[in-house]
Protein backbone atom coordinates (compact mmCIF):
# COMPACT_ATOMS: atom_id res chain seq x y z
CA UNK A 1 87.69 63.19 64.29
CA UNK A 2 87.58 63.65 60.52
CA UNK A 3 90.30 63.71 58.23
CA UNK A 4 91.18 63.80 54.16
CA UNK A 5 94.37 63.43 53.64
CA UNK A 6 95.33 64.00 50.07
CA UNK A 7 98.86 63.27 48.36
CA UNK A 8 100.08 64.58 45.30
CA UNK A 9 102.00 62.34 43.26
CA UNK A 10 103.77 61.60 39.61
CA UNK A 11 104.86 59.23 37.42
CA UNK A 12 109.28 59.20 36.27
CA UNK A 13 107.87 57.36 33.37
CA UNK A 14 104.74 56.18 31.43
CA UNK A 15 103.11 53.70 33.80
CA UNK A 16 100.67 51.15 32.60
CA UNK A 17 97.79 49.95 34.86
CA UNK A 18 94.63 47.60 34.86
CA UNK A 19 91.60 49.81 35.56
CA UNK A 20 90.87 47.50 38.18
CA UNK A 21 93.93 48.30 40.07
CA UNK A 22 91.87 50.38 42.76
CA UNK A 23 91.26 47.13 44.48
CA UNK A 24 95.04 46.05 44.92
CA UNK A 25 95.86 49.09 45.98
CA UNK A 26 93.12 49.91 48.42
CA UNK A 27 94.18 46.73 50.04
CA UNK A 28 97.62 47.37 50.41
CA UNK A 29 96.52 50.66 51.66
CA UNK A 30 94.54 48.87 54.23
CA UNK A 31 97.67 46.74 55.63
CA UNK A 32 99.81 49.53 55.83
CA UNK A 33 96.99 51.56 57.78
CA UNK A 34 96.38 48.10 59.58
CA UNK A 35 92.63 48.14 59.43
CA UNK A 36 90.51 45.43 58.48
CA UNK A 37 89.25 45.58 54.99
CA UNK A 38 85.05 44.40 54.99
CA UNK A 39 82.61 43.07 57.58
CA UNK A 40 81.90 46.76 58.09
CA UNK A 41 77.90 47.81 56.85
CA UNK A 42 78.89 51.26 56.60
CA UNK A 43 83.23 51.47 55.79
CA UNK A 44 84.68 54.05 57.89
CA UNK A 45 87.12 55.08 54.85
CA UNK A 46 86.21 56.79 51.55
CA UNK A 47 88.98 56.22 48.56
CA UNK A 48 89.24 58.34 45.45
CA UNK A 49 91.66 56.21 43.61
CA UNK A 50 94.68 57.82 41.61
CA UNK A 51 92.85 60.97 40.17
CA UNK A 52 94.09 62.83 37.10
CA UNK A 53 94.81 63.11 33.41
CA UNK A 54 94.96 59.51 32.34
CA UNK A 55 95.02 57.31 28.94
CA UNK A 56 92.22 54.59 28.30
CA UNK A 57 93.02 51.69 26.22
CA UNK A 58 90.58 48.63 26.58
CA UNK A 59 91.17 47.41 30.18
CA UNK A 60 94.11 49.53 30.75
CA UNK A 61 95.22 53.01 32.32
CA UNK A 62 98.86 55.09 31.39
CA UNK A 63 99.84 57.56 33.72
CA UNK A 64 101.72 60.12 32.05
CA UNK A 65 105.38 61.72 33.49
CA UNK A 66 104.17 65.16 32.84
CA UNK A 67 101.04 64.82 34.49
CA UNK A 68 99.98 65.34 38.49
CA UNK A 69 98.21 63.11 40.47
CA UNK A 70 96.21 63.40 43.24
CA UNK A 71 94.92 60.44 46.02
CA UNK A 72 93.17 61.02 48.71
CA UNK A 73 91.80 58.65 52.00
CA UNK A 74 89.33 60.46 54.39
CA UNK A 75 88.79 58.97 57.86
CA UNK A 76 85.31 59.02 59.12
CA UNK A 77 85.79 57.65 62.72
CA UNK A 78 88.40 58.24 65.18
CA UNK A 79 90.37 55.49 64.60
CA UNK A 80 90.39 55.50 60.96
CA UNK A 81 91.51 58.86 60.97
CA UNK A 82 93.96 58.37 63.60
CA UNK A 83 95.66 55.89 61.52
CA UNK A 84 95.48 57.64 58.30
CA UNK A 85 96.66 61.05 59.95
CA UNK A 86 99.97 58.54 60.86
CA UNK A 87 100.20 57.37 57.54
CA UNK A 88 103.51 57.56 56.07
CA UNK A 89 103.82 56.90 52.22
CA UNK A 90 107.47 58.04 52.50
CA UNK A 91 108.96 59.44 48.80
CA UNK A 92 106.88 56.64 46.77
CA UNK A 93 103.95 54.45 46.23
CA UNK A 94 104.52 51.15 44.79
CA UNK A 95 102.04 48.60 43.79
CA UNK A 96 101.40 45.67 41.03
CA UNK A 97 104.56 46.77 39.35
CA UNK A 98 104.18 50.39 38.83
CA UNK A 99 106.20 53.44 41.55
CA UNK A 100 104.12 56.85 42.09
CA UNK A 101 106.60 59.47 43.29
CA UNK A 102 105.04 61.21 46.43
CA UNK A 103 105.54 64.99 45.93
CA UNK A 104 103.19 66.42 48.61
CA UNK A 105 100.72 66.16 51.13
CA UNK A 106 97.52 67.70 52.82
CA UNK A 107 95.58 67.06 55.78
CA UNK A 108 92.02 68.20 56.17
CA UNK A 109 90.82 68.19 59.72
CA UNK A 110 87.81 68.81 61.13
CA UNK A 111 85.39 66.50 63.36
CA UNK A 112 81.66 66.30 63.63
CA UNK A 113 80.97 68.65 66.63
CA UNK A 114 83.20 71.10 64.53
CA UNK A 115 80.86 70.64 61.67
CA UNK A 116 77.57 70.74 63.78
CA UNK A 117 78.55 73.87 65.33
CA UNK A 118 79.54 75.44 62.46
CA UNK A 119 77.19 75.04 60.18
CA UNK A 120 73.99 74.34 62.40
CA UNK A 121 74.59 75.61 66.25
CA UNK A 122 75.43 78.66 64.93
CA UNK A 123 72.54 79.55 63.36
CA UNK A 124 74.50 80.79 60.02
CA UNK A 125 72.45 82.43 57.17
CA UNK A 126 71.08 79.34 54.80
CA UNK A 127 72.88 78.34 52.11
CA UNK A 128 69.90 78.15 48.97
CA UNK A 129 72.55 76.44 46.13
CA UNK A 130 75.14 74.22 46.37
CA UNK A 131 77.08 72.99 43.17
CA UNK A 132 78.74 69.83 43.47
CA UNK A 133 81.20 68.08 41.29
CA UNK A 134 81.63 64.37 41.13
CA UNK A 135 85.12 62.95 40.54
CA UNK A 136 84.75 59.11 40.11
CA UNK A 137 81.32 57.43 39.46
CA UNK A 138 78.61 57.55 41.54
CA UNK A 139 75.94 54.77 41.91
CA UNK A 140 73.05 54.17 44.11
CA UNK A 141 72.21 50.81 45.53
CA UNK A 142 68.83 50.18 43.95
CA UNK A 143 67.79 45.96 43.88
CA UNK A 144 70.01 44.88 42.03
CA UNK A 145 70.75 47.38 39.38
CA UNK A 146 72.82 50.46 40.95
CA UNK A 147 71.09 53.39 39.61
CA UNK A 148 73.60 56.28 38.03
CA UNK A 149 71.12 59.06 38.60
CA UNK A 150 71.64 62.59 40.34
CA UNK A 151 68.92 61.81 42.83
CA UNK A 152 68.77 64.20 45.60
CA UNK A 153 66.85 62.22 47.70
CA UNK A 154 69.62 59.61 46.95
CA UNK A 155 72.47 61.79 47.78
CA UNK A 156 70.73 63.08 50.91
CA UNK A 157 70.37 59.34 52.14
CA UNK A 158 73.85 58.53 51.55
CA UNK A 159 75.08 61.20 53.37
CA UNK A 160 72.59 60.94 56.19
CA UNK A 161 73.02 57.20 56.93
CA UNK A 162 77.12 57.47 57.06
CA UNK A 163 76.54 60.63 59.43
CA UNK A 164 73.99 59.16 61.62
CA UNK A 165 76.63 55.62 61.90
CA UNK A 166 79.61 58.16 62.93
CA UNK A 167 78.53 61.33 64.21
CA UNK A 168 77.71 61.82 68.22
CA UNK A 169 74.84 64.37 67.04
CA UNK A 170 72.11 62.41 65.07
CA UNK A 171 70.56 64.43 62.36
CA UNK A 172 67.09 62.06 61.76
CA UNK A 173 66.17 59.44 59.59
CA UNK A 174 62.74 59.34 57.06
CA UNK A 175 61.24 61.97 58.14
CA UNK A 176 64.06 64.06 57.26
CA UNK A 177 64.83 62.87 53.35
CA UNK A 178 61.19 63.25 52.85
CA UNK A 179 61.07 67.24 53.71
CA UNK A 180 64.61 67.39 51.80
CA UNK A 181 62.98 65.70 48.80
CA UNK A 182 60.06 68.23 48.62
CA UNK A 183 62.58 71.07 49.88
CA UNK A 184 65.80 70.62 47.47
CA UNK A 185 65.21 70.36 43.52
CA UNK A 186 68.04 69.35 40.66
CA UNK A 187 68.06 72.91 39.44
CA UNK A 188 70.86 71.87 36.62
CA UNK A 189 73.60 69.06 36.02
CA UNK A 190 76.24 68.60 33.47
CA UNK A 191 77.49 65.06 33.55
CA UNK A 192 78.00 61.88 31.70
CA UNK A 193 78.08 57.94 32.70
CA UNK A 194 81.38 56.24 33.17
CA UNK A 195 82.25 52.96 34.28
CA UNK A 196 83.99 52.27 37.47
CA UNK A 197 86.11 48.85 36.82
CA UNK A 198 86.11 46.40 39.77
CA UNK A 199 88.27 42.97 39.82
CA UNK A 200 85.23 41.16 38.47
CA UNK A 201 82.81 43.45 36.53
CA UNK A 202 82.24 46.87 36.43
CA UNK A 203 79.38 49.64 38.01
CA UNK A 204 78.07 52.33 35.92
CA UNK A 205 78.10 55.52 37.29
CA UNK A 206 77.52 59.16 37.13
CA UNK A 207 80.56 61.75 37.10
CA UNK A 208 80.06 65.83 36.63
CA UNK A 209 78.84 68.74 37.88
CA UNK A 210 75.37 69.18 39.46
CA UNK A 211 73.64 72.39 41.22
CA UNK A 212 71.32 71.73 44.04
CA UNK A 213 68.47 74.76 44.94
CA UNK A 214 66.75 74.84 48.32
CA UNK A 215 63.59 76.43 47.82
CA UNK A 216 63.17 80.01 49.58
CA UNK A 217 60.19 78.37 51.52
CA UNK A 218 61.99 75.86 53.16
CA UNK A 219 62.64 76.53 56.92
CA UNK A 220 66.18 78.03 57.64
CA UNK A 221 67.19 74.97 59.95
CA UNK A 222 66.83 72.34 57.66
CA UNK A 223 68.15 74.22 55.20
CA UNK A 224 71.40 74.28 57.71
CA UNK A 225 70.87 70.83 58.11
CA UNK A 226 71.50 70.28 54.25
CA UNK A 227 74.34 72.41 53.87
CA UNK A 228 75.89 70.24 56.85
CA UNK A 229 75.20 66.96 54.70
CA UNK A 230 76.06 68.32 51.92
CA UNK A 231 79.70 69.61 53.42
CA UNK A 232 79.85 66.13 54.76
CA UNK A 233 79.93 64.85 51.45
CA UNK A 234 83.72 65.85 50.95
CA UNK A 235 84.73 63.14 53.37
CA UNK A 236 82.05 60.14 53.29
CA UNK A 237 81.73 60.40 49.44
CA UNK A 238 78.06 59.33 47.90
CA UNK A 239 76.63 55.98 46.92
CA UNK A 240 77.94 52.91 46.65
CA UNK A 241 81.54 51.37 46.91
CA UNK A 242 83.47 55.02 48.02
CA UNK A 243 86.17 52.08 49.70
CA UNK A 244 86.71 51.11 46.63
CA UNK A 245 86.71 54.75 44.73
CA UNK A 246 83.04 55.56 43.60
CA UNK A 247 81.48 58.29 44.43
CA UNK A 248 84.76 60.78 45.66
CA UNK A 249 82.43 64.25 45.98
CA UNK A 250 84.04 67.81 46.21
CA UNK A 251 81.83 70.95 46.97
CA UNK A 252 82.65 74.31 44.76
């Protein structure tokens, strides 16, 4: 089972936030899903963080009363997604001082053998572009210096590994990023760098939109195989820290 549950929310009056609040609120999330937060090499839950129009101010955030917001947690095992399917927020959010009115919510469902069959099993006419838009920054592990690059190879990794930890149907390893690499070019992205602010520090990262173009040459399988990854994407995230809000990917 795979889930994204998304709730929209708003403010009754300006609300003033550290922009490291993801962190508190991530693990209050946590307890009320009652999950263990860490230990985990690959976390079973992606976190977008409170998305929407926001004001900057040194090391703060204000949330504005006429503005929407929108949070989302996506499950990427059964028992995450159990849990966050039974999630209850109730009418508000409250954390570190500030209350987020719940207005709404949505529940995307799916589960890997869904996935698989859809957009592999079935044999459906290759998709040759996919454009991408990254909501949060996104960061690759690289030594010790994330890199806040568009990589495709990257991406395709990041994707790959989570799938390969969760899903029943494994998709290959090596082998399989290296004929992506040589199969899938950057054909155009319009993005900038952002930081992402953590409880001690901060990660630079990418945020924007970015078109991927499979090459006509490429066999139609693999090309399947990409689209499946790249679907994929809309629950596991990409890169580094997507517990902790990085990397929160949405497919146009």
């Amino acid at each position: 089972m795979l889930i994204r549950s998304t709730w929209i929310l708003n403010v009754s009056e300006s609300t003033v936030l550290p922009r490291s609040y993801g962190l508190e609120l991530v693990k209050q999330l946590h307890k009320e899903l009652d999950l263990e937060m860490g230990g985990e090499t690959i976390p079973p839950i992606s976190f977008s963080g409170i998305l929407g129009l926001s004001t900057i101010t040194k090391d703060f955030l204000t949330f504005h009363p006429e503005e929407f917001y929108r949070l989302s947690l996506c499950g990427l095992q059964d028992v995450t997604a159990k849990t966050i399917s039974a999630l209850n927020l109730s009418e508000s959010l409250e954390f570190l001082g500030a209350k987020f009115n719940v207005i709404s919510r949505e529940d995307e469902i799916t589960s890997y053998e869904e996935l698989y069959t859809n957009f592999v099993a079935n044999e459906p006419e290759p998709v040759r572009r996919f454009d991408l838009q990254f909501l949060t920054p996104t960061a690759f592990a690289q030594g010790s210096t994330p890199l806040p690059l568009p990589v495709p190879a990257l991406m395709f990794r990041s994707w790959l590994e989570r799938w390969n930890h969760f899903a029943p149907v494994y998709l290959g390893s090596d082998e399989l990023i290296a004929y992506l690499s040589n199969a899938i070019l950057l054909k155009h992205h319009k993005m900038k760098t952002q930081s992402w602010q953590l409880h001690k520090g901060y990660v630079n990262g990418f945020v924007g939109d970015v078109t991927l173009q499979v090459f006509n040459r490429a066999d139609s399988l693999l090309a399947n195989v990409a689209n499946l990854l790249v679907q994929y994407a809309r629950f596991s995230g990409t890169g580094m820290k997507t517990r902790l809000g990085m990397g929160q990917t949405i497919v146009n």
